[in-house]
PDB file of N, CA and C in Angstrom:
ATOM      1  N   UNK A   1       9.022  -7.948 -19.608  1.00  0.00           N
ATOM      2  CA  UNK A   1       8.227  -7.266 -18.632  1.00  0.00           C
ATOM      3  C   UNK A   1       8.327  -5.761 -18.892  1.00  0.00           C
ATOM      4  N   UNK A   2       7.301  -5.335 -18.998  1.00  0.00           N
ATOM      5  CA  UNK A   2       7.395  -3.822 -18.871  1.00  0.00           C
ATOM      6  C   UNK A   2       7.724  -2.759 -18.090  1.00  0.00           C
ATOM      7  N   UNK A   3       8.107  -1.860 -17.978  1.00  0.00           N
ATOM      8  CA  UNK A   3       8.338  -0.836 -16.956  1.00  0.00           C
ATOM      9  C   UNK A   3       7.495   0.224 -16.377  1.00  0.00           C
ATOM     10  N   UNK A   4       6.963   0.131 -15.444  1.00  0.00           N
ATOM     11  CA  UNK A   4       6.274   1.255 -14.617  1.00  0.00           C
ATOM     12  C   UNK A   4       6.504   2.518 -15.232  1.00  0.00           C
ATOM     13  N   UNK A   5       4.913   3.190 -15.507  1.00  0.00           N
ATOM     14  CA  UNK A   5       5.056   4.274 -16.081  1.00  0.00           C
ATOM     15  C   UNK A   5       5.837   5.108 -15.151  1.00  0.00           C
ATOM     16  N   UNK A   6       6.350   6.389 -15.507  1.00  0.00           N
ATOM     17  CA  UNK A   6       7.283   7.258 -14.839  1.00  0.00           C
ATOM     18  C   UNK A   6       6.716   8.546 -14.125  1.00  0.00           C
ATOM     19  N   UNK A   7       5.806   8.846 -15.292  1.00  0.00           N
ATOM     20  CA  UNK A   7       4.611  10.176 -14.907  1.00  0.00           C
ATOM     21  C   UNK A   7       3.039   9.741 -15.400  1.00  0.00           C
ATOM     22  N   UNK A   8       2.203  10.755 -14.755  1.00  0.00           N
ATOM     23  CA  UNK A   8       1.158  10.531 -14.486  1.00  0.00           C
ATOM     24  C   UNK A   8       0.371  10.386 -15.873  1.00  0.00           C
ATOM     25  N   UNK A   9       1.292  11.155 -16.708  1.00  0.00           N
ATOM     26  CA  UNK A   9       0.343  11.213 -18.236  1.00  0.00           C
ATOM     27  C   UNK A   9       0.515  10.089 -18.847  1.00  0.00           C
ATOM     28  N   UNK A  10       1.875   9.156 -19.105  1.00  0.00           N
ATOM     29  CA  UNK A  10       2.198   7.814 -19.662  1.00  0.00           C
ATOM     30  C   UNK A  10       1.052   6.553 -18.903  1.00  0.00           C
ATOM     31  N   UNK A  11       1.095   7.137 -17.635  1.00  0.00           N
ATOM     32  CA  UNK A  11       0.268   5.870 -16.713  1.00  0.00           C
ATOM     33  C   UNK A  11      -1.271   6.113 -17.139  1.00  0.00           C
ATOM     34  N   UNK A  12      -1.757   7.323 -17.569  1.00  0.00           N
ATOM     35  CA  UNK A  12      -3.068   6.814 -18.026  1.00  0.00           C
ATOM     36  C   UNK A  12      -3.259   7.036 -19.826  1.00  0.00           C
ATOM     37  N   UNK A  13      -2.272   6.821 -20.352  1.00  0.00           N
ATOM     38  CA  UNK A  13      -2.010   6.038 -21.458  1.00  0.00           C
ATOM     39  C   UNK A  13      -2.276   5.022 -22.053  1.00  0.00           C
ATOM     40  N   UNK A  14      -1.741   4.289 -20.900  1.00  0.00           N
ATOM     41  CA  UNK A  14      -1.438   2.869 -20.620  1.00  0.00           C
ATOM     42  C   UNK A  14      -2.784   2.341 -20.186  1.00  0.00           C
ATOM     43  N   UNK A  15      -3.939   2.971 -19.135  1.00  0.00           N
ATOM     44  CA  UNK A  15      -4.725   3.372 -18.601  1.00  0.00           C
ATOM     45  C   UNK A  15      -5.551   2.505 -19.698  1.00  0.00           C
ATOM     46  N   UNK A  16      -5.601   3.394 -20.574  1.00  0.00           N
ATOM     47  CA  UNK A  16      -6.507   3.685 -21.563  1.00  0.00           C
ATOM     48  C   UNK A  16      -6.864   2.803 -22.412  1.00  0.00           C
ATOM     49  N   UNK A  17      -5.315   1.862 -22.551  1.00  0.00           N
ATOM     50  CA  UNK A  17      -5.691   0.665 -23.377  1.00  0.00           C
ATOM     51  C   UNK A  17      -5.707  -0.223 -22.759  1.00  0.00           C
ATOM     52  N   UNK A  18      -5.806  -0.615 -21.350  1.00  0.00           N
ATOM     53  CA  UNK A  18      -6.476  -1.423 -20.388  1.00  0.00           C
ATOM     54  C   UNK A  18      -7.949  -1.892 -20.247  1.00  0.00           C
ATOM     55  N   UNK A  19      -7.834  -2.766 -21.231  1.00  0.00           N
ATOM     56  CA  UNK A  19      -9.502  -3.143 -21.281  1.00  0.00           C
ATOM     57  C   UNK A  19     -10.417  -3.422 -19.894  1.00  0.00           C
ATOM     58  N   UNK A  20      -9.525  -4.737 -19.193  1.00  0.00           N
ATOM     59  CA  UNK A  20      -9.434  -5.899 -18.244  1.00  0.00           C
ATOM     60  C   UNK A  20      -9.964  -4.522 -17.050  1.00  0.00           C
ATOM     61  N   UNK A  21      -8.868  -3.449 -17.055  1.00  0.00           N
ATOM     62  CA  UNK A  21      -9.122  -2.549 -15.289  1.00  0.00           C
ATOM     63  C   UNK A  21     -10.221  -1.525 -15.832  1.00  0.00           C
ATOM     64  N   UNK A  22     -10.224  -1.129 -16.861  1.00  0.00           N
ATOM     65  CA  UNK A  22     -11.402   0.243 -17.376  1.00  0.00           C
ATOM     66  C   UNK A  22     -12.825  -0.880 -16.884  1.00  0.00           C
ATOM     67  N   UNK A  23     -12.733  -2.001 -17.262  1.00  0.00           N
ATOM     68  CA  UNK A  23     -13.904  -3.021 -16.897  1.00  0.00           C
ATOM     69  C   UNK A  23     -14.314  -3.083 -15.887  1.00  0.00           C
ATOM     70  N   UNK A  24     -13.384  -2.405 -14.832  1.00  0.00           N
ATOM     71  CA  UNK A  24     -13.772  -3.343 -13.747  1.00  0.00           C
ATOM     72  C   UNK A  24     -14.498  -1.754 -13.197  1.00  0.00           C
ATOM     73  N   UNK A  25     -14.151  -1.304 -13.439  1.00  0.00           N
ATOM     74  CA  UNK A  25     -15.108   0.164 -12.997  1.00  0.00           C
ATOM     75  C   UNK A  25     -16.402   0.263 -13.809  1.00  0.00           C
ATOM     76  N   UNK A  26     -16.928   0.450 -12.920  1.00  0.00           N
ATOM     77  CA  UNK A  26     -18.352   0.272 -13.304  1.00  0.00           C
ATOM     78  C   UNK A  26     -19.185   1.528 -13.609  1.00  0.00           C
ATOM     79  N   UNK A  27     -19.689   1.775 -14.754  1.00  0.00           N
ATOM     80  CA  UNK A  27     -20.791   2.894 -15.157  1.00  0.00           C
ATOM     81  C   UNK A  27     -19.657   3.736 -15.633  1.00  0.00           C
ATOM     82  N   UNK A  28     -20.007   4.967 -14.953  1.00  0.00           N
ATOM     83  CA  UNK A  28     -18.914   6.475 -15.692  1.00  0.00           C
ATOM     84  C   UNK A  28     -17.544   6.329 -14.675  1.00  0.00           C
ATOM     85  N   UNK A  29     -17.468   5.522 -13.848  1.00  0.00           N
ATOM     86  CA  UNK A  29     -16.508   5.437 -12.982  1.00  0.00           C
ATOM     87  C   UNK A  29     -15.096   5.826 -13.987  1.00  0.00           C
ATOM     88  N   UNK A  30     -14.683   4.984 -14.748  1.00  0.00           N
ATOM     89  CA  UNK A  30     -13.548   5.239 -15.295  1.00  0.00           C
ATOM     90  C   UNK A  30     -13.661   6.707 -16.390  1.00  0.00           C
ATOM     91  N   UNK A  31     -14.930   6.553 -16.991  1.00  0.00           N
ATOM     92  CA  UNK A  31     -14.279   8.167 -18.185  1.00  0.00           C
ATOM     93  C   UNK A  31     -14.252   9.459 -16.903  1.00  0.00           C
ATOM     94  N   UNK A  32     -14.966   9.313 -16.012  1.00  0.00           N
ATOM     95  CA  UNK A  32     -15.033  10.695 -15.318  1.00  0.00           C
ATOM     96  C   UNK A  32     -13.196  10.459 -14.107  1.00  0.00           C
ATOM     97  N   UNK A  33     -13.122   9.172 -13.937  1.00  0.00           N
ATOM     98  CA  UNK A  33     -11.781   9.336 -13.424  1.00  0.00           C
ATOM     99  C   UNK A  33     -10.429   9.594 -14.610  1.00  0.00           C
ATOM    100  N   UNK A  34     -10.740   9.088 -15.630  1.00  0.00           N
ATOM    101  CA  UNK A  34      -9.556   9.776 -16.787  1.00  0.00           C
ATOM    102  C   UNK A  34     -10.036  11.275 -16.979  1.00  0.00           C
ATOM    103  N   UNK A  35     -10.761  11.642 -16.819  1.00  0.00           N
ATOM    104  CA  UNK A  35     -11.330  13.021 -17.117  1.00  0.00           C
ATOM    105  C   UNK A  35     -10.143  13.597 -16.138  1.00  0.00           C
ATOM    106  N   UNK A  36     -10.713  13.651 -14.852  1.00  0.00           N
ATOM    107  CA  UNK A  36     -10.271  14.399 -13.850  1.00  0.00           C
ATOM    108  C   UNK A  36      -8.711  14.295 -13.472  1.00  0.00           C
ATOM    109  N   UNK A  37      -8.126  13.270 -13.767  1.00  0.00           N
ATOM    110  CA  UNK A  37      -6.555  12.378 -13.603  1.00  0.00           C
ATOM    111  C   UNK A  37      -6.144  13.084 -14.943  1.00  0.00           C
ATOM    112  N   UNK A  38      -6.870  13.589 -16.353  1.00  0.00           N
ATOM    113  CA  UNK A  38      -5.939  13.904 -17.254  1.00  0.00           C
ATOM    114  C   UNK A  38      -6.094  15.560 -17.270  1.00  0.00           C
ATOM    115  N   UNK A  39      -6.575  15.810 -16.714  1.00  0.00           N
ATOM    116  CA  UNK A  39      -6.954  17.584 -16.332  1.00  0.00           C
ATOM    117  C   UNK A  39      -5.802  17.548 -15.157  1.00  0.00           C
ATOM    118  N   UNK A  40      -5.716  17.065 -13.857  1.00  0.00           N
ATOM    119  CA  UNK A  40      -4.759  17.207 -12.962  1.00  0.00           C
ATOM    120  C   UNK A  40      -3.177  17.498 -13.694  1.00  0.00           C
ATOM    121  N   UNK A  41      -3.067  15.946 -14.334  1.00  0.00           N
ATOM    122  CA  UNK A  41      -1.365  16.053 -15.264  1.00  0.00           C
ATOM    123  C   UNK A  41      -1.544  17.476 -15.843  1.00  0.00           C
ATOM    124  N   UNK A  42      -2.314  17.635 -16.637  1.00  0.00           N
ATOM    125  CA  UNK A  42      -2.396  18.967 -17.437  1.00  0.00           C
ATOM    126  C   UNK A  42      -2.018  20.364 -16.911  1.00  0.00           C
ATOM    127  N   UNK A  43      -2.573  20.334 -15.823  1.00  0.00           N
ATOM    128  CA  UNK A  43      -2.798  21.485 -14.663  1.00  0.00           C
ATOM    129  C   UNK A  43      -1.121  21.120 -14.209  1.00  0.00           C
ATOM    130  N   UNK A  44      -0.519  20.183 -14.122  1.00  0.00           N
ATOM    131  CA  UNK A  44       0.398  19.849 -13.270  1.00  0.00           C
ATOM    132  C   UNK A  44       1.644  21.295 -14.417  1.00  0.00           C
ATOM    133  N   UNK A  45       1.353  20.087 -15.683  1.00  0.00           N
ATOM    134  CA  UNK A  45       2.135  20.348 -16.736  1.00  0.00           C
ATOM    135  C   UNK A  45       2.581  22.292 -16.913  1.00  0.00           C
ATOM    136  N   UNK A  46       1.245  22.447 -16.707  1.00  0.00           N
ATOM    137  CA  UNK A  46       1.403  24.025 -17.146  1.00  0.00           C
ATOM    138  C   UNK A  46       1.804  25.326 -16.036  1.00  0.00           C
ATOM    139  N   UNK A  47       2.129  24.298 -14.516  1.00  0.00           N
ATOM    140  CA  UNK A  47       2.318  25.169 -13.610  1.00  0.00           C
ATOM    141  C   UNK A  47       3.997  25.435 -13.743  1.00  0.00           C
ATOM    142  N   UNK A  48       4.545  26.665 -12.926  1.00  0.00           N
ATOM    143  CA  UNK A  48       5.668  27.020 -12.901  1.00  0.00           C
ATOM    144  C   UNK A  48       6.158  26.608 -11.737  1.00  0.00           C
ATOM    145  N   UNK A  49       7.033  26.194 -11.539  1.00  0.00           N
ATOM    146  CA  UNK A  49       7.678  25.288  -9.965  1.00  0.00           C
ATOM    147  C   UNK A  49       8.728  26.782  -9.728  1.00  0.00           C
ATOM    148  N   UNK A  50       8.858  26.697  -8.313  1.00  0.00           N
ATOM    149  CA  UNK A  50      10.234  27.408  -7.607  1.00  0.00           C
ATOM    150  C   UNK A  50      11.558  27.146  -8.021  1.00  0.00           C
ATOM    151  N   UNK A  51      12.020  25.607  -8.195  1.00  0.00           N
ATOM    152  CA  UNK A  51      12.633  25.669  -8.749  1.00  0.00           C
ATOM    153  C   UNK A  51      13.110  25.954 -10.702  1.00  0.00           C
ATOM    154  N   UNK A  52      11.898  25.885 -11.261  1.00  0.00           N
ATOM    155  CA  UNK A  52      11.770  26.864 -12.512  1.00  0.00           C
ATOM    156  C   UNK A  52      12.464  28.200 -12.765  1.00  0.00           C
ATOM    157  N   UNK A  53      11.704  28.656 -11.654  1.00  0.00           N
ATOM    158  CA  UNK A  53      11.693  30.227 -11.481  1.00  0.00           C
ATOM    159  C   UNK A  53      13.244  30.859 -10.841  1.00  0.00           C
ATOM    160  N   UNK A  54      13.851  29.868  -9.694  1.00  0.00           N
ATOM    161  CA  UNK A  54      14.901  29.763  -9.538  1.00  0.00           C
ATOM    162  C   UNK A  54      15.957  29.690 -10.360  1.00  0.00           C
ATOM    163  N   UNK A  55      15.867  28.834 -11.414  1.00  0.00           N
ATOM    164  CA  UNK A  55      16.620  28.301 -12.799  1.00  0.00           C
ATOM    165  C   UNK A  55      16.727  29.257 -13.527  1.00  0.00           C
ATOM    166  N   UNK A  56      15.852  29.724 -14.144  1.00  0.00           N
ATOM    167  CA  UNK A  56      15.645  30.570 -15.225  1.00  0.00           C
ATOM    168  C   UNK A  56      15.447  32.022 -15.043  1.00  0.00           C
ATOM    169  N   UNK A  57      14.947  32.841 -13.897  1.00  0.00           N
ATOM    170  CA  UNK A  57      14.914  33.529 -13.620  1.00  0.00           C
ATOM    171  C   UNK A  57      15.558  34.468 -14.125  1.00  0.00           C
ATOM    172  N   UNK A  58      16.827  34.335 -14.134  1.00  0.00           N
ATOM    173  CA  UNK A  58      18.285  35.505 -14.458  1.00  0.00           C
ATOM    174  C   UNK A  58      18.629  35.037 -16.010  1.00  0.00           C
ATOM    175  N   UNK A  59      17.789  33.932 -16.860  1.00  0.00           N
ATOM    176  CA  UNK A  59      17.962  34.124 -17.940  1.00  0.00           C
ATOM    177  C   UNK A  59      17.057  34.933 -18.955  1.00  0.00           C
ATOM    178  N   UNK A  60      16.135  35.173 -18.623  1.00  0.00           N
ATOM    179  CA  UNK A  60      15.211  36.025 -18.765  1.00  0.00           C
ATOM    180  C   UNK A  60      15.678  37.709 -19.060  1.00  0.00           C
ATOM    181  N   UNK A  61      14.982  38.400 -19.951  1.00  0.00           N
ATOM    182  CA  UNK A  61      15.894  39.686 -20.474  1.00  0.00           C
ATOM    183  C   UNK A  61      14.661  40.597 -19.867  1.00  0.00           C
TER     184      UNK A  61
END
């Protein structure tokens, strides 16, 4: 049995080679929802968190 993806980018991965559920959406339903679901992770990816900034802050020159 496999394991539940962990983050949002592995889960539409996985997504992707899902014939059976991409099927079941009908028309552009699924490329415009991987569109928008792989722009979000992305957006997620490249933001700086508080605790980041907290962390690293004082390592910074």
């Amino acid at each position: 049995m496999k394991k539940l993806p962990m983050f949002l980018g592995e889960a539409l991965d996985r997504l992707s080679d899902d014939d059976v559920i991409k099927s079941s959406m009908p028309g552009e339903m699924y490329p415009l929802y991987h569109w928008y679901k792989r722009d979000e992770w992305e957006k997620f990816l490249a933001t700086t968190s508080n605790w980041d900034i907290e962390t690293y802050m004082d390592c910074l020159p």
